[in-house]
Protein backbone atom coordinates (compact mmCIF):
# COMPACT_ATOMS: atom_id res chain seq x y z
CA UNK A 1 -121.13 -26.87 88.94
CA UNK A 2 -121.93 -29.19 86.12
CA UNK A 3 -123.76 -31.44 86.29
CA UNK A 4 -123.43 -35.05 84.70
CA UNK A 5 -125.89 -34.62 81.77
CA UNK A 6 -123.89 -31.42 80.94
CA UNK A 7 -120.54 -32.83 81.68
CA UNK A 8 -120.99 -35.34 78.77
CA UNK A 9 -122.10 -32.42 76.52
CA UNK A 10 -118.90 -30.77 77.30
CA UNK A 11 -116.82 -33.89 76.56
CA UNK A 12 -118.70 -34.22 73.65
CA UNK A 13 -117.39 -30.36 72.43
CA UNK A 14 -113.94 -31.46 73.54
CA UNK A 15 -113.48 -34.51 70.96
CA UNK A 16 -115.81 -33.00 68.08
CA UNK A 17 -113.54 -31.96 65.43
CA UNK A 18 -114.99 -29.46 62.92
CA UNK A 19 -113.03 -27.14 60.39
CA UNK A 20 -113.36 -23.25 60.38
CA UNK A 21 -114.57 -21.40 57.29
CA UNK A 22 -111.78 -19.85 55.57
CA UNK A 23 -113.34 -16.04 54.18
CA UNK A 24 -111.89 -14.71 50.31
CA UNK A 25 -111.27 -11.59 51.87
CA UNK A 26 -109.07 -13.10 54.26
CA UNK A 27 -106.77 -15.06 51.86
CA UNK A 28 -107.08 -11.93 49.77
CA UNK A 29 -105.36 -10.01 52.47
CA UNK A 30 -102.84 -12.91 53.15
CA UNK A 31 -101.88 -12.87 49.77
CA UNK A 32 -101.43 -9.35 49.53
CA UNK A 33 -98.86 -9.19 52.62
CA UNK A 34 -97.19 -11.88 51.16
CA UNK A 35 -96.65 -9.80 48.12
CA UNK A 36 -95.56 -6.30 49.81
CA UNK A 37 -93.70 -7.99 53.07
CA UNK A 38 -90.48 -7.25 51.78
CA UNK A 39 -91.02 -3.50 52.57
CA UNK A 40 -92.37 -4.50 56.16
CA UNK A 41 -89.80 -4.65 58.99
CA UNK A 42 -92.18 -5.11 61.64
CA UNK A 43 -94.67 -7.36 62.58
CA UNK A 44 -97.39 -6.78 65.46
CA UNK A 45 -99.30 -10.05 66.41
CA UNK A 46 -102.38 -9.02 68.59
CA UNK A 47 -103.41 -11.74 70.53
CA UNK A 48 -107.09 -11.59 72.61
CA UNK A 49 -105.36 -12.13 76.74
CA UNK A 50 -108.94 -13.76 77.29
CA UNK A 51 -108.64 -16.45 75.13
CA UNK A 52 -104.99 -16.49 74.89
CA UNK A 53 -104.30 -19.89 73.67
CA UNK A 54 -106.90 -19.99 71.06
CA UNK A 55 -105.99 -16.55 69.63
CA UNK A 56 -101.96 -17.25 69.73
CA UNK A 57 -101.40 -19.17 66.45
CA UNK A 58 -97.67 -19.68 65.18
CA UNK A 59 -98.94 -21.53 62.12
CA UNK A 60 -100.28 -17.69 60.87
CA UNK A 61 -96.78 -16.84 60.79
CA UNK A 62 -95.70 -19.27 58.24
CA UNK A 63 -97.77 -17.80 55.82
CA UNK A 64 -95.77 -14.70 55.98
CA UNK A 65 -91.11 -14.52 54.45
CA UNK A 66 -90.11 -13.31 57.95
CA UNK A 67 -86.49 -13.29 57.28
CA UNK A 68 -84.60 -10.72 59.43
CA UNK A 69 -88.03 -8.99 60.55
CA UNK A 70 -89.00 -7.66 64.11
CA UNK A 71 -91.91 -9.75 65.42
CA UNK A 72 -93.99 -7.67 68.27
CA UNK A 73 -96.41 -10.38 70.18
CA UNK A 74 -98.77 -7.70 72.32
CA UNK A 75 -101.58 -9.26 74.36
CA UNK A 76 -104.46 -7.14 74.38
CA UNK A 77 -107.51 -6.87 76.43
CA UNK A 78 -105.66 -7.70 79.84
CA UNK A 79 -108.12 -5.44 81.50
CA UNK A 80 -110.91 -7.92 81.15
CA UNK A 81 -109.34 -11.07 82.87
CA UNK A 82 -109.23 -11.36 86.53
CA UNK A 83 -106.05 -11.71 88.78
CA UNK A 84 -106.04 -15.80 87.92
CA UNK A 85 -105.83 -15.83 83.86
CA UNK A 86 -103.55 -12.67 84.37
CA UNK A 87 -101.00 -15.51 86.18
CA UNK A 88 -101.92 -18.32 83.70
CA UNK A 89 -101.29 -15.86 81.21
CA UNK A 90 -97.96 -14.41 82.35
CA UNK A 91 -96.92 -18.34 82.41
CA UNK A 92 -97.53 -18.79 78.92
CA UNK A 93 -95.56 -15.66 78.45
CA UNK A 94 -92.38 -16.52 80.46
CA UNK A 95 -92.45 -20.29 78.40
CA UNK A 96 -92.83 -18.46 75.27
CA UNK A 97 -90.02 -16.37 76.35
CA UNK A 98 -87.40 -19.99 77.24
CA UNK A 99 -88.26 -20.85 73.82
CA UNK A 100 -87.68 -17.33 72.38
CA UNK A 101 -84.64 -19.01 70.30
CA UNK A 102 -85.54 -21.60 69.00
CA UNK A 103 -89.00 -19.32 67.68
CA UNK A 104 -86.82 -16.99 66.53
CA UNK A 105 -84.44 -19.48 64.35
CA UNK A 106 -87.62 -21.12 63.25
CA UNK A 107 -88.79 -17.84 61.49
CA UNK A 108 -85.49 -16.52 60.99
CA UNK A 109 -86.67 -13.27 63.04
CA UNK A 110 -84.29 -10.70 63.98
CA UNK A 111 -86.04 -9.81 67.38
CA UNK A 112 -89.06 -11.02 69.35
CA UNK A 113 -90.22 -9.06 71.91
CA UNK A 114 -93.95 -9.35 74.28
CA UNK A 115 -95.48 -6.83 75.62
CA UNK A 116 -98.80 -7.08 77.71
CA UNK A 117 -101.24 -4.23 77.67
CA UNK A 118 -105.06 -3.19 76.64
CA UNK A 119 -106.48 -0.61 74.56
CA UNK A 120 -105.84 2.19 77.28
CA UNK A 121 -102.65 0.90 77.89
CA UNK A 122 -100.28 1.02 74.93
CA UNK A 123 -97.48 3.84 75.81
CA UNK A 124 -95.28 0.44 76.25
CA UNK A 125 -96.12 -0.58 72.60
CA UNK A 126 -95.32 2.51 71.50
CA UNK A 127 -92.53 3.45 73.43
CA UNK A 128 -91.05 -0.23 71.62
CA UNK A 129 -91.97 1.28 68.02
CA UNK A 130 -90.49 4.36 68.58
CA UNK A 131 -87.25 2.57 70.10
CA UNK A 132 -87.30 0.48 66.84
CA UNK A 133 -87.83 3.79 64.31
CA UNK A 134 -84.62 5.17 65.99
CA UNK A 135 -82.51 2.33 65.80
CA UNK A 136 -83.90 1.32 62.25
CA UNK A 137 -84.29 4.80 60.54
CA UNK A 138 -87.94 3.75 59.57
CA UNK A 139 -89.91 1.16 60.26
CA UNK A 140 -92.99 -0.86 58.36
CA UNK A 141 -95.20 -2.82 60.51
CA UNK A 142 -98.10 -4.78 59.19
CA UNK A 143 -100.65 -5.72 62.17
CA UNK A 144 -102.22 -9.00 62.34
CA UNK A 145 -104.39 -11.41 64.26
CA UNK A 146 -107.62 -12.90 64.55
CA UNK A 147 -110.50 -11.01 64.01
CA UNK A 148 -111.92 -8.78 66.81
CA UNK A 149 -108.97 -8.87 69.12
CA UNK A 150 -108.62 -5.04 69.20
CA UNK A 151 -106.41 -4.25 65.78
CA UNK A 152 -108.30 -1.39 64.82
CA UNK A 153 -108.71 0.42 68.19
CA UNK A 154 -104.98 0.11 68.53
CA UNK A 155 -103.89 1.13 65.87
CA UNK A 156 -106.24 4.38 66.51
CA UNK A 157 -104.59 4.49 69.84
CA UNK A 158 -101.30 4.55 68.00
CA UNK A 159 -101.87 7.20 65.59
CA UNK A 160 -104.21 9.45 68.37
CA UNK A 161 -107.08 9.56 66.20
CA UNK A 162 -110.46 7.49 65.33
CA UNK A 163 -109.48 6.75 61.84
CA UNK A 164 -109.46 2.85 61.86
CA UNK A 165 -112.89 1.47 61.41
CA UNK A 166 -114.03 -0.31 64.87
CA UNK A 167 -117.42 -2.01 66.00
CA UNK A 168 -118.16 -4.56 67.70
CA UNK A 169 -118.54 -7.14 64.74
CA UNK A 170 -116.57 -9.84 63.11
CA UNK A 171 -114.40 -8.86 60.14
CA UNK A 172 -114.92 -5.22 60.72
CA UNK A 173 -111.57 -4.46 58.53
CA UNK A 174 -112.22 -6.05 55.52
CA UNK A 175 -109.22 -4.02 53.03
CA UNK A 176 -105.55 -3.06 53.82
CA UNK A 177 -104.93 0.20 54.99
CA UNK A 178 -101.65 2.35 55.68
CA UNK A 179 -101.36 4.82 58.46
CA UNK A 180 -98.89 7.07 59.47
CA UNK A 181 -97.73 7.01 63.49
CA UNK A 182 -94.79 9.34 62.93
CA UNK A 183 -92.82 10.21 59.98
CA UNK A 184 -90.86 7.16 60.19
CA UNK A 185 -93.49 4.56 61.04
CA UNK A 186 -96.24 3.75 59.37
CA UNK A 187 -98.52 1.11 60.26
CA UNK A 188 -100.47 -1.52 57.94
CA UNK A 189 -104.23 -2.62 59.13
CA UNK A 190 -105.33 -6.06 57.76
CA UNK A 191 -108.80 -8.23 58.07
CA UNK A 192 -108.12 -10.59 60.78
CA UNK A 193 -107.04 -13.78 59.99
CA UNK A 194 -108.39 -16.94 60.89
CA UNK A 195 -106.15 -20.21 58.96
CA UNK A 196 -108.96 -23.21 58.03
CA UNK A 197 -107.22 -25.39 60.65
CA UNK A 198 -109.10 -28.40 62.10
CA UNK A 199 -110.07 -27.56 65.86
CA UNK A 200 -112.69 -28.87 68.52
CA UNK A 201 -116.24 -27.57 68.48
CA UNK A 202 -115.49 -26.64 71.91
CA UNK A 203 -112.46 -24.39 71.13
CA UNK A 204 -114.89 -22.92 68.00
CA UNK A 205 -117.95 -21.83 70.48
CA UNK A 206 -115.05 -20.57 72.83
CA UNK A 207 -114.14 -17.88 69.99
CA UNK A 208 -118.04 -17.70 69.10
CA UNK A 209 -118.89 -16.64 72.27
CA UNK A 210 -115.75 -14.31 72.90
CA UNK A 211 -116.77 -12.87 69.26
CA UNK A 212 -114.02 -13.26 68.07
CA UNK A 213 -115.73 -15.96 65.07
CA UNK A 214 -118.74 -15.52 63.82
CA UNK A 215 -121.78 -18.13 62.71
CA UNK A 216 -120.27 -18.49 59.41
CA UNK A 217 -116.99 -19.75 61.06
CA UNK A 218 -119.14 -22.96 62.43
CA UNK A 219 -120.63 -25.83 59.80
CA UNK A 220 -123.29 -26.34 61.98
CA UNK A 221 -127.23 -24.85 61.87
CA UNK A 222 -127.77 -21.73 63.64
CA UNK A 223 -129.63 -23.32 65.93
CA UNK A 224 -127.84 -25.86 66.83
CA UNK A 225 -125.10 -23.80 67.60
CA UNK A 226 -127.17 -21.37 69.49
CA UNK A 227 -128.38 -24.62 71.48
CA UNK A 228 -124.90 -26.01 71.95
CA UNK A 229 -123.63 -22.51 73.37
CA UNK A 230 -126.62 -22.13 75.76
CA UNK A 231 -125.60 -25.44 77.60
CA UNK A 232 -121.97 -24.88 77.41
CA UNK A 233 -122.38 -21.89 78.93
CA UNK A 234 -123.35 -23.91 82.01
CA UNK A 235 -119.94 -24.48 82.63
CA UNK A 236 -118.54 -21.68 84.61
CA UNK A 237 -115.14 -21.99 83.94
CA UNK A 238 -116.13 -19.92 80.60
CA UNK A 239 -119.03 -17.49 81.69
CA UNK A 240 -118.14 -14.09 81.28
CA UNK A 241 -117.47 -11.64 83.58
C-alpha cells in the first residue's frame, strides 16, 4: 500500500525526465556492427520478460542496415515472472505480432519471428537457428540488447559450453566476440546497448534495480539515488520476488 507521502514521490519519478549515460564502449560496438552487418543474416534481440517494456527498444534497431535480414525477438528470463506478467507479457507479444508487417516493412526485414523462453529453456531458439542454417546454407547472427538481460549465458547455452564471459554485473561483455554453434552458424556477442534516449527517473531506477543499468547510467548522486530507490521500493507493484 502506499501511502500518500510516498505516492507523490512516485509521481514525482513518473514526470522526472533525466537522460541515460551513453558508454564509448558501447558506441564502439555499435559502430563496429554497423561496419560488418552486411555479413550478418541474423539478428537476436534479447529482451529482459521482467521488465519487458523498458528492455524492448525498436529505436536500437535503426542503428543497424537491416535490409533483407532475419530479426529473432527472444524474451528471456520468463522463469522469474509470476503467472500475471507472463499474461501481460504474452499481450504485448500477440500486439507485436498484428503489427508484425508493418515492423517488418519499416526495417525492411525478411522474417520476424518471437520466441519466449529462459536460460534453461532455449531448445526452441535453437531449434529456429538450426531451421534458418538449413534453409539459408549458413547463417550470421549478431546478438544484442541491453545490458544484463542474459546474452552471454545464452549464447553459452547455444554453443554447450561456458565460454562467454557472465557475472552478475553491468557491461560484463565489453568487446565483440565470434562463436561457433555449428559449422554453419556462428554467433556474434556484443556489449549491451543502452541508446542516450530521454526517459523518466522512474523507468531509470526500474532498470537500476533490475540491474540491468548501473549508477553511472543515472546523473544523479549516489546517494540520492540510493535514497530515491529505498522509497520507491515501497511500492509493491515493483518489489522483487
Amino acid at each position: 500500500m502506499i501511502n500518500k507521502k510516498n505516492g507523490v514521490i512516485i509521481k514525482y519519478m513518473e514526470e522526472v525526465k533525466i537522460k541515460l549515460s551513453f558508454p564509448l564502449h558501447v558506441k564502439k560496438s555499435i559502430d563496429i556492427i554497423q561496419k560488418i552487418i552486411k555479413k550478418i543474416n541474423t539478428i537476436i534481440y534479447v529482451v529482459d520478460s521482467r521488465v519487458f517494456e523498458l528492455t524492448f527498444d525498436l529505436n536500437i534497431l535503426n542503428k543497424f542496415q537491416l535490409k533483407n535480414k532475419i530479426l529473432i525477438i527472444f524474451f528471456n528470463k520468463t522463469d522469474l515472472i509470476d503467472k500475471k506478467d507472463k499474461k501481460n507479457l504474452q499481450d504485448f507479444i500477440n500486439n507485436l505480432e498484428s503489427n508484425i508487417n508493418q515492423i517488418k516493412e519499416k526495417f525492411k526485414l525478411k522474417e520476424i519471428y518471437f520466441i519466449i523462453g529462459n536460460k534453461e529453456k532455449i531448445k526452441d531458439l535453437k531449434n529456429k537457428l538450426k531451421e534458418i542454417a538449413n534453409r539459408e546454407l549458413f547463417i550470421n547472427i549478431v546478438i544484442i540488447g541491453y545490458p544484463n538481460v542474459g546474452k552471454s549465458t545464452i549464447i553459452n547455452r547455444l554453443i554447450n559450453r561456458s565460454k562467454a564471459k557472465v557475472e552478475d554485473k553491468v557491461g560484463t561483455t565489453r568487446s565483440l566476440q565470434w562463436y561457433s554453434i555449428e559449422y554453419n552458424i556462428k554467433i556474434l556477442d556484443s556489449p549491451g546497448i543502452i541508446l542516450p534516449t530521454d526517459t523518466t527517473l522512474k523507468d531509470a531506477l526500474t532498470l537500476y534495480k533490475f540491474n540491468i543499468i548501473s549508477e553511472s547510467f543515472i546523473p544523479l548522486p549516489t546517494e540520492k539515488i540510493q535514497s530515491m530507490l529505498r522509497k520507491y521500493e515501497k511500492d509493491s507493484k515493483y518489489n522483487r520476488n
